[in-house]
Protein backbone atom coordinates (compact mmCIF):
# COMPACT_ATOMS: atom_id res chain seq x y z
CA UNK A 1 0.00 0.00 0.00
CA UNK A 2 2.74 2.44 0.50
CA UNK A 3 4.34 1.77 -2.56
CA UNK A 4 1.25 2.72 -3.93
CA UNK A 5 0.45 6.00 -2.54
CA UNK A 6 4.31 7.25 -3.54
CA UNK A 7 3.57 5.69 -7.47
CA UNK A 8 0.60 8.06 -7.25
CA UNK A 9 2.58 11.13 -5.99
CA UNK A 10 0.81 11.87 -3.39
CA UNK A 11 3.24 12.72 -0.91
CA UNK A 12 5.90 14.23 -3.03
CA UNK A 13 3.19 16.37 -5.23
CA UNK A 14 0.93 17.55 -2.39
CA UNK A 15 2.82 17.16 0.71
CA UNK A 16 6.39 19.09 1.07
CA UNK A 17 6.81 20.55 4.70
CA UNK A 18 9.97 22.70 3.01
CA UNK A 19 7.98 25.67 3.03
CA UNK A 20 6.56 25.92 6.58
CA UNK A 21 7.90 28.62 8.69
CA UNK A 22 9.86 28.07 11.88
CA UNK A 23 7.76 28.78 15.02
CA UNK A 24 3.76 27.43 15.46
CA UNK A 25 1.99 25.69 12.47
CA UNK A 26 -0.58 27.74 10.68
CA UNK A 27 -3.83 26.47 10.88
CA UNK A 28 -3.83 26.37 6.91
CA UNK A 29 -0.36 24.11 7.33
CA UNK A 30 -2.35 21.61 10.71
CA UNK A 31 -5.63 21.37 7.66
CA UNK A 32 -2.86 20.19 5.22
CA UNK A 33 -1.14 17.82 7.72
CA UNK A 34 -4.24 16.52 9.10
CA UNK A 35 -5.43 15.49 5.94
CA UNK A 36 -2.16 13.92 4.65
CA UNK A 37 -2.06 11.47 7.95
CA UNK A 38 -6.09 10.83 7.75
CA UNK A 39 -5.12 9.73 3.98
CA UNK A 40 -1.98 7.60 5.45
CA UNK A 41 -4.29 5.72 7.80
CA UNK A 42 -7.18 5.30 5.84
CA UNK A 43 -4.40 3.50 2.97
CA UNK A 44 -3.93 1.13 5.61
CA UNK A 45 -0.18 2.77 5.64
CA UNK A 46 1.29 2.21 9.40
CA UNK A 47 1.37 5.61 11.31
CA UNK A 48 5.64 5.18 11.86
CA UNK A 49 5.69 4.27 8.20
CA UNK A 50 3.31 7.26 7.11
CA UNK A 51 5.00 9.93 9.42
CA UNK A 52 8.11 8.67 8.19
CA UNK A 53 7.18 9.16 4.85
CA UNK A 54 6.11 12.43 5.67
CA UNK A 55 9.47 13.30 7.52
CA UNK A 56 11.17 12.31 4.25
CA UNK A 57 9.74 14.64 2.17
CA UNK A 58 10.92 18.47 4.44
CA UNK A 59 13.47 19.93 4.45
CA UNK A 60 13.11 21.95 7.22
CA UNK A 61 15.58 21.14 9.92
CA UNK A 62 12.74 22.37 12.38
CA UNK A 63 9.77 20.26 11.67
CA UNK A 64 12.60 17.27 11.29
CA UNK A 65 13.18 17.50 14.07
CA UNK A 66 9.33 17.72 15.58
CA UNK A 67 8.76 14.60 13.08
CA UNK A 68 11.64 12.71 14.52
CA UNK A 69 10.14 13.31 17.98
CA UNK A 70 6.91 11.84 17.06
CA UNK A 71 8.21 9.02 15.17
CA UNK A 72 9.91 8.39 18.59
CA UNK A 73 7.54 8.43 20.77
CA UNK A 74 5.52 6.57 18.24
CA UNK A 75 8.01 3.76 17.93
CA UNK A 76 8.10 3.60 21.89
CA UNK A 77 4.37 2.70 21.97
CA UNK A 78 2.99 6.08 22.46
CA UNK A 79 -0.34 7.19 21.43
CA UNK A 80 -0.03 9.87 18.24
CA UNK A 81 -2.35 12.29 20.04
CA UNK A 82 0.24 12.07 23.22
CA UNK A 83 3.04 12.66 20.90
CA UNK A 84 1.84 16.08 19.38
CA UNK A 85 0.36 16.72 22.69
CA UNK A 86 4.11 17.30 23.62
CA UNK A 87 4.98 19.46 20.54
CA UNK A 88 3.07 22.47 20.81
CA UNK A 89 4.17 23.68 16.98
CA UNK A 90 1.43 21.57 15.81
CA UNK A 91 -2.13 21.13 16.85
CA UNK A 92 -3.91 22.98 19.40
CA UNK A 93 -5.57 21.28 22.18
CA UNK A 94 -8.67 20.84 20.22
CA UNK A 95 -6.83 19.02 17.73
CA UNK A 96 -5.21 16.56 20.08
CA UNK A 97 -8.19 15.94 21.61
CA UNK A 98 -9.97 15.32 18.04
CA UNK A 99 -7.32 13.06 17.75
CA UNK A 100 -6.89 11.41 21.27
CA UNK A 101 -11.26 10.39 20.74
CA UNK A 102 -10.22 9.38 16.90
CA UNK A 103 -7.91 6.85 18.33
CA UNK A 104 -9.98 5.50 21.51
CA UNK A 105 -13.21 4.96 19.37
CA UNK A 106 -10.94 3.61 15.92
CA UNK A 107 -11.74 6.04 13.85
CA UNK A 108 -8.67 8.33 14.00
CA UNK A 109 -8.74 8.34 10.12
CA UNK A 110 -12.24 10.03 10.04
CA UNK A 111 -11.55 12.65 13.05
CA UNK A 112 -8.36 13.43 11.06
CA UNK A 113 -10.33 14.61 7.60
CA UNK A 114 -12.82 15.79 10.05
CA UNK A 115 -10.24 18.15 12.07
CA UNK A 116 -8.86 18.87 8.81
CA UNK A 117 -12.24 20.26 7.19
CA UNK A 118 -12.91 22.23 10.39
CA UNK A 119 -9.35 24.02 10.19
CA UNK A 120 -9.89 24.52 6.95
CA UNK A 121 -13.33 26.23 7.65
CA UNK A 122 -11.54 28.61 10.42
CA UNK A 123 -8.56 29.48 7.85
CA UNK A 124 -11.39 30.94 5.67
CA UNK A 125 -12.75 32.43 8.11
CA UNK A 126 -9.68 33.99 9.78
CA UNK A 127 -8.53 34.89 5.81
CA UNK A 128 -11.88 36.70 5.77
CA UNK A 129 -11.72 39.08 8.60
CA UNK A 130 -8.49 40.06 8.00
CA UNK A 131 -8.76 40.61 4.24
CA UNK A 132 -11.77 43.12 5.36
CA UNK A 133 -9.72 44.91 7.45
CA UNK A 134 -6.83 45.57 5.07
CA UNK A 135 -8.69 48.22 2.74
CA UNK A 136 -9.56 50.56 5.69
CA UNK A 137 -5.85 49.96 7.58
CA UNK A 138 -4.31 50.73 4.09
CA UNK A 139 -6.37 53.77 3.44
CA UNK A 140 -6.09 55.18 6.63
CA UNK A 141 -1.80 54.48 6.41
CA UNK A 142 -1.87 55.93 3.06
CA UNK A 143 -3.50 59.01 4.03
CA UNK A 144 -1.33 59.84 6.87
CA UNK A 145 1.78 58.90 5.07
CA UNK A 146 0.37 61.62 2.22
CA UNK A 147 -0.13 64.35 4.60
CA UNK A 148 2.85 63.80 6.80
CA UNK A 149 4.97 64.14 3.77
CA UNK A 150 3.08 66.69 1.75
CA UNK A 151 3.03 69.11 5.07
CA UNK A 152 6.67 68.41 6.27
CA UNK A 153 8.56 68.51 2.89
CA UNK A 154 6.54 69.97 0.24
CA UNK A 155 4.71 72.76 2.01
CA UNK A 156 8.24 74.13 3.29
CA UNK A 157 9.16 74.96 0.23
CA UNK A 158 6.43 77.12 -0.52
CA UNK A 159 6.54 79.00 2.43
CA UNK A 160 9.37 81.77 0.72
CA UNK A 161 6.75 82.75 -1.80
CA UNK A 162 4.21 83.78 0.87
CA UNK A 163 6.94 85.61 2.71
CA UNK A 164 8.00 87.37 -0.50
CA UNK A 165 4.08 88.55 -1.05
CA UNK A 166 3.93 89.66 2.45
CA UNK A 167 0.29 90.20 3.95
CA UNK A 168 -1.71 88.62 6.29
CA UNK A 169 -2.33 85.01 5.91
CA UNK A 170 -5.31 82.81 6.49
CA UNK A 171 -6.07 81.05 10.03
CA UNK A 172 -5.62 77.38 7.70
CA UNK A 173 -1.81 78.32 6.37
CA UNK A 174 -0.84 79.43 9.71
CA UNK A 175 -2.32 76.19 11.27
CA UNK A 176 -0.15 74.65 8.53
CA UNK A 177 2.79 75.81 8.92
CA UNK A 178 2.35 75.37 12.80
CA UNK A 179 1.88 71.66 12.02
CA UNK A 180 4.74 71.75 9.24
CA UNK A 181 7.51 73.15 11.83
CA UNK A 182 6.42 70.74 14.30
CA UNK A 183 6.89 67.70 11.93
CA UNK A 184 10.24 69.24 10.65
CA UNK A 185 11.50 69.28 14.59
CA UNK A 186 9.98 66.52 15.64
CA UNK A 187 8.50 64.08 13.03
CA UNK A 188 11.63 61.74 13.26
CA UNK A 189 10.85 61.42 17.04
CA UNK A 190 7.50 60.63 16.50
CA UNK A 191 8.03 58.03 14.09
CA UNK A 192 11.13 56.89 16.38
CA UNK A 193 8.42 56.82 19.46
CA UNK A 194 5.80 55.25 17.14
CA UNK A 195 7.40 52.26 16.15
CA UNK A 196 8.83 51.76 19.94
CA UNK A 197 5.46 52.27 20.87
CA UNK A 198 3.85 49.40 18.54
CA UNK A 199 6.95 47.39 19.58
CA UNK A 200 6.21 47.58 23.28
CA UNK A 201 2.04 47.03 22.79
CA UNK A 202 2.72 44.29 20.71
CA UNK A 203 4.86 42.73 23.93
CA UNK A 204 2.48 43.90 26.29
CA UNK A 205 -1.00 42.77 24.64
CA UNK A 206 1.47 38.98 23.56
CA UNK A 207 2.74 38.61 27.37
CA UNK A 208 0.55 40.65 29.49
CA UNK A 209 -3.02 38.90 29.82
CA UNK A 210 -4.44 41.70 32.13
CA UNK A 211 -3.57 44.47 29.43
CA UNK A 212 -4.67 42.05 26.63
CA UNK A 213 -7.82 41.62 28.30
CA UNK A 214 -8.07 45.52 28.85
CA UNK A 215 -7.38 45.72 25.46
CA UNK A 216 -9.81 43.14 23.85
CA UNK A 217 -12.34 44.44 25.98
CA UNK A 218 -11.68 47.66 24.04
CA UNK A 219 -11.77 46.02 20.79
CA UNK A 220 -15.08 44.44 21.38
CA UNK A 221 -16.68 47.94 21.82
CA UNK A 222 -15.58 49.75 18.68
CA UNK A 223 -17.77 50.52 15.87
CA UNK A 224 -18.67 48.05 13.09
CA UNK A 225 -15.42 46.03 13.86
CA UNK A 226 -16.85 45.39 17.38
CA UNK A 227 -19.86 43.31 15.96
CA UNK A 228 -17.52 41.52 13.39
CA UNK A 229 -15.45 40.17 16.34
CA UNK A 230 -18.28 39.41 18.33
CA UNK A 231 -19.88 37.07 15.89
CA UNK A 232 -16.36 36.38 14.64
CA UNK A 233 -15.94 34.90 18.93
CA UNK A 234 -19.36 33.10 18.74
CA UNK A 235 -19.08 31.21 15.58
CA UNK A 236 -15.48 29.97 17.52
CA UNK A 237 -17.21 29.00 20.48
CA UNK A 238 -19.93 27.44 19.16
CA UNK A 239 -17.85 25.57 16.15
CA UNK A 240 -15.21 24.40 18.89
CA UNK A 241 -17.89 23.54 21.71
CA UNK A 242 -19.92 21.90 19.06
CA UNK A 243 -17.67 19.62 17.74
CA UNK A 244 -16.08 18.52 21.13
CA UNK A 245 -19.48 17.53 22.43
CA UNK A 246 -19.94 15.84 19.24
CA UNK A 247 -16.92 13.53 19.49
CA UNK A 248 -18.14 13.07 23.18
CA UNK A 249 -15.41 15.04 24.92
CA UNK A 250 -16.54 15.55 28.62
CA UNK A 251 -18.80 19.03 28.83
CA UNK A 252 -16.55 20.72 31.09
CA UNK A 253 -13.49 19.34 29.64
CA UNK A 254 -14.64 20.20 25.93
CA UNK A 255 -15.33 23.87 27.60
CA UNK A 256 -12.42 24.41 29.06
CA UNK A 257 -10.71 23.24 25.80
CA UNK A 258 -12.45 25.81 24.37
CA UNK A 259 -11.35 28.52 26.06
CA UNK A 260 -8.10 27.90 25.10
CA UNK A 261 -8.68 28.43 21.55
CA UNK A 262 -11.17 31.84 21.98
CA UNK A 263 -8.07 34.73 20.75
CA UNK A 264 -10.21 37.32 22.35
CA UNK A 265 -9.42 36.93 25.83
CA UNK A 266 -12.78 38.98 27.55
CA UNK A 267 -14.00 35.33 26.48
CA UNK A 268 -11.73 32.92 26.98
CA UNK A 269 -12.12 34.50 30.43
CA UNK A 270 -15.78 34.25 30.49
CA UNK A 271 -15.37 30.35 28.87
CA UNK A 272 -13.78 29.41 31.67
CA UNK A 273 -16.38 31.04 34.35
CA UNK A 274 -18.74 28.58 32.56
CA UNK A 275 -16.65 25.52 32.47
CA UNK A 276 -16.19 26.30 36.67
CA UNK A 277 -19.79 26.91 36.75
CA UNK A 278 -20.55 23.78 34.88
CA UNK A 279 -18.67 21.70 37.85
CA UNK A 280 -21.42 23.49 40.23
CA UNK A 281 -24.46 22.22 37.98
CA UNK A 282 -25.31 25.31 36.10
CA UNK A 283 -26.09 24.64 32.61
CA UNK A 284 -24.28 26.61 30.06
CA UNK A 285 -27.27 28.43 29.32
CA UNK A 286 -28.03 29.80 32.35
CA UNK A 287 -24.49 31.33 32.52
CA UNK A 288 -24.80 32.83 28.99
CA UNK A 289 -27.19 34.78 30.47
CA UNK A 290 -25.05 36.68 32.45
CA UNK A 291 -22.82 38.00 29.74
CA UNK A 292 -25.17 39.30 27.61
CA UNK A 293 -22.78 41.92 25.78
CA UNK A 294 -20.75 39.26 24.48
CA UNK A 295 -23.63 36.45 23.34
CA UNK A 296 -26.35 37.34 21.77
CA UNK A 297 -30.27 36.30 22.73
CA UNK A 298 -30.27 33.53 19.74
CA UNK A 299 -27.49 31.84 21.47
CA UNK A 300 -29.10 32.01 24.36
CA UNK A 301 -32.24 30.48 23.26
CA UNK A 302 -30.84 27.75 20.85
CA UNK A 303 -28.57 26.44 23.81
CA UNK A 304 -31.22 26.32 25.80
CA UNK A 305 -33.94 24.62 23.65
CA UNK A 306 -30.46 22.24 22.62
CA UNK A 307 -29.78 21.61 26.34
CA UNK A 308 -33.71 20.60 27.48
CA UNK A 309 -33.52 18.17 24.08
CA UNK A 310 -30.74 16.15 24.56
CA UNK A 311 -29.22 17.96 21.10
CA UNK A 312 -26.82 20.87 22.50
CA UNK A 313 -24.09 19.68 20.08
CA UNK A 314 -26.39 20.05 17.07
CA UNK A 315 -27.59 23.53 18.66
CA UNK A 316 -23.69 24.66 18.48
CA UNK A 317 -22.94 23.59 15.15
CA UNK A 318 -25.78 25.01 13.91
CA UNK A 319 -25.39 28.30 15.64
CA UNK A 320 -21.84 28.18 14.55
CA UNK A 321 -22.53 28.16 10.95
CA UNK A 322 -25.17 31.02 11.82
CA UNK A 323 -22.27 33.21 12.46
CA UNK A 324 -20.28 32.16 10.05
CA UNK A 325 -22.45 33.05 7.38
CA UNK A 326 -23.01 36.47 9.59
CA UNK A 327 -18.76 37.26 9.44
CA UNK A 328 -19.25 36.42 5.69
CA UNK A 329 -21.54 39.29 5.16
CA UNK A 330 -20.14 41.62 7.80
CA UNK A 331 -16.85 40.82 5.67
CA UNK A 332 -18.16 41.56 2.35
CA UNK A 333 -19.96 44.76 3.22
CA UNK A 334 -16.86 46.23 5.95
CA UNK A 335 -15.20 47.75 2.68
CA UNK A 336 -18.52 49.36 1.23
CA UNK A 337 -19.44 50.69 4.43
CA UNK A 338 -16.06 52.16 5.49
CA UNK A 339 -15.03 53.62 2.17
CA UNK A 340 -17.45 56.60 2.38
CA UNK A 341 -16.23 57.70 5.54
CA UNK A 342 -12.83 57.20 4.43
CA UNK A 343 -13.46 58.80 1.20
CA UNK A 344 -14.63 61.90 3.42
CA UNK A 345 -11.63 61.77 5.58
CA UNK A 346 -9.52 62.11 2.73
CA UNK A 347 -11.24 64.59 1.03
CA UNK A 348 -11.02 66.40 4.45
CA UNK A 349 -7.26 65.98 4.76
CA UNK A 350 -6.36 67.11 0.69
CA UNK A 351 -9.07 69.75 0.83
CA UNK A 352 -7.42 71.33 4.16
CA UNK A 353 -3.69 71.05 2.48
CA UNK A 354 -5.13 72.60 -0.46
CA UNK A 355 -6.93 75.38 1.05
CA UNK A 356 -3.84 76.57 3.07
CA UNK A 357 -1.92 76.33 -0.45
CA UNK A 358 -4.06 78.21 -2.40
CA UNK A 359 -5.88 80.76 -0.46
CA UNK A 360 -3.36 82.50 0.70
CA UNK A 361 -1.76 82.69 -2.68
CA UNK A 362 -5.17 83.75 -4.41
CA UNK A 363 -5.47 86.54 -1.55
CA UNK A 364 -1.78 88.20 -2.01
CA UNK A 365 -1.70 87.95 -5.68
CA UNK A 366 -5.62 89.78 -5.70
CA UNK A 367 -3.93 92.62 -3.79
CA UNK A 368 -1.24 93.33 -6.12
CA UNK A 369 -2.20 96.34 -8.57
CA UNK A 370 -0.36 96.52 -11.81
């Protein structure tokens, strides 16, 4: 059977690990490996044969070396889902517990293409959000960029003419040429402090949970993007709690799981109040309730119709793919919504740089008699 999988070129035409990064998988690189090994299995190919196959065909020294590690502990008699459960490059916890349920029911081949479609399905979404958010970031950069250099470089250099006109100028050019000096003395500071600035958030909001939860708490109130990562949060929940119950994880285990995996950390927090609460015989429902900023009243009622039929899991996966198709939307009309307002913050910005150009020289050059 092996020979027969490498006459078909599957591995070396669909699986080459050269190209990962160093550092954590992607979740588009665990859907790829996922599926490779559920492939593997489902051949009837030996797991140390398969992952060996697999090893053969990097050449990163990194993953190797995480593929040597498994084929191991693999060779010592260990469980696959133990052995990536000590390399965290690779899966999550979801994914090793996919994987440890895969193994104890025999059907680690099917919750293998199953974890792989599901990664897959939060790639896309991921890819979504963030493609809707690079139009307005880019705009918004571009325009700066534009009027920090117009004001600090270009406008200097007209200044002799309005000195050589003398008169009074407008309230706008003075403002101008306030803002111009400033930039000149102290624009390579700013940028200086800027990018120490993003250099010590980015540390803070990476290492710091009570300033990343400050922060994500702030995130989850702005306009527009606020909703996007609220439904963005529930379709995770629900997709991760969903499919744990599904493969008949333990409730509070399968919660607490998914915690882990919720990026915004106001609720992972609040995931694991209702994992502890779960312990205590409150019914994930009933502590929904009391964060009613960050689910909405359709969560609240499918869980609880789910939870009184015996079909929670079903609720969850179905709610999940509620929000999913809700990000989808939110995703596809971000960019039509924004670009008005961008489009007037623009024409703001270029119409005041213009004004202080022009005025002033249509003024001096109206008093002049011949």
């Amino acid at each position: 059977m092996t020979e027969n999988v490498k006459k078909k070129g599957f591995l070396h035409k669909e699986f080459d690990l050269s190209w990962l990064p160093f550092g954590r998988v992607s979740i588009k690189e665990q859907a790829v490996l996922a599926k490779r090994l559920s492939f593997l299995i489902k051949a009837g190919v030996p797991i140390i044969d398969g992952i060996n196959m697999l090893k053969k065909q990097t050449r990163s020294r990194s993953r190797k070396r995480i593929l040597n590690q498994i084929l191991e502990d693999v060779s010592r008699g260990q469980l696959l889902s133990t052995s990536f459960g000590r390399s965290k490059k690779v899966f999550s916890e979801f994914g090793i517990s996919m994987m440890k349920v895969g193994e104890e029911g025999g059907i680690l081949d099917q919750n293998l293409n199953y974890l792989s479609e599901e990664l897959k399905k939060s790639y896309r979404l991921r890819k979504k959000v963030k493609g809707a958010l690079i139009y307005p970031a880019f705009v918004s950069v571009a325009t700066i960029l534009i009027s920090g250099l117009i004001t600090a470089f270009i406008f200097p250099k007209i200044l002799p003419i309005f000195s050589q006109l003398g008169g009074t100028l407008p309230a706008t050019t003075k403002a101008m040429i306030a803002i111009s000096s400033f930039l000149i003395n102290f624009g390579l500071i700013m940028v200086v402090a800027g990018f120490l600035g993003a250099i010590i958030f980015y540390g803070l909001y990476s290492k710091v949970n009570p300033f990343r939860y400050m922060t994500d708490r702030v995130f989850l109130n702005l306009p527009i993007f606020g909703k996007l990562i609220r439904d963005y949060q529930q379709a995770s929940f629900c997709r991760t709690l969903g499919l744990l119950l599904k493969s008949q994880v333990d409730v509070v285990k399968a919660t607490k799981i998914t915690a882990n995996t919720m990026s915004n950390h106001v609720y992972r927090r609040a995931t694991y109040v209702i994992a502890d609460d779960i312990t205590r015989g409150k019914r994930i429902s009933e502590n929904i309730v009391d964060v009613p900023h960050l689910f909405s009243e359709m969560v609240l009622q499918t869980l609880s119709v789910g939870e009184n039929t015996g079909n929670l899991s079903e609720s969850l996966l179905y709610l999940s793919d509620y929000y999913e198709n809700e990000v989808d939307e939110l995703t596809k009309n971000l960019s039509s919504s924004l670009e008005p307002v961008l489009m007037v913050v623009m024409g703001f910005v270029v119409g005041f740089v213009a004004v202080s150009v022009i005025t002033p020289i249509y003024q001096l050059t109206a008093n002049i008699h011949p």
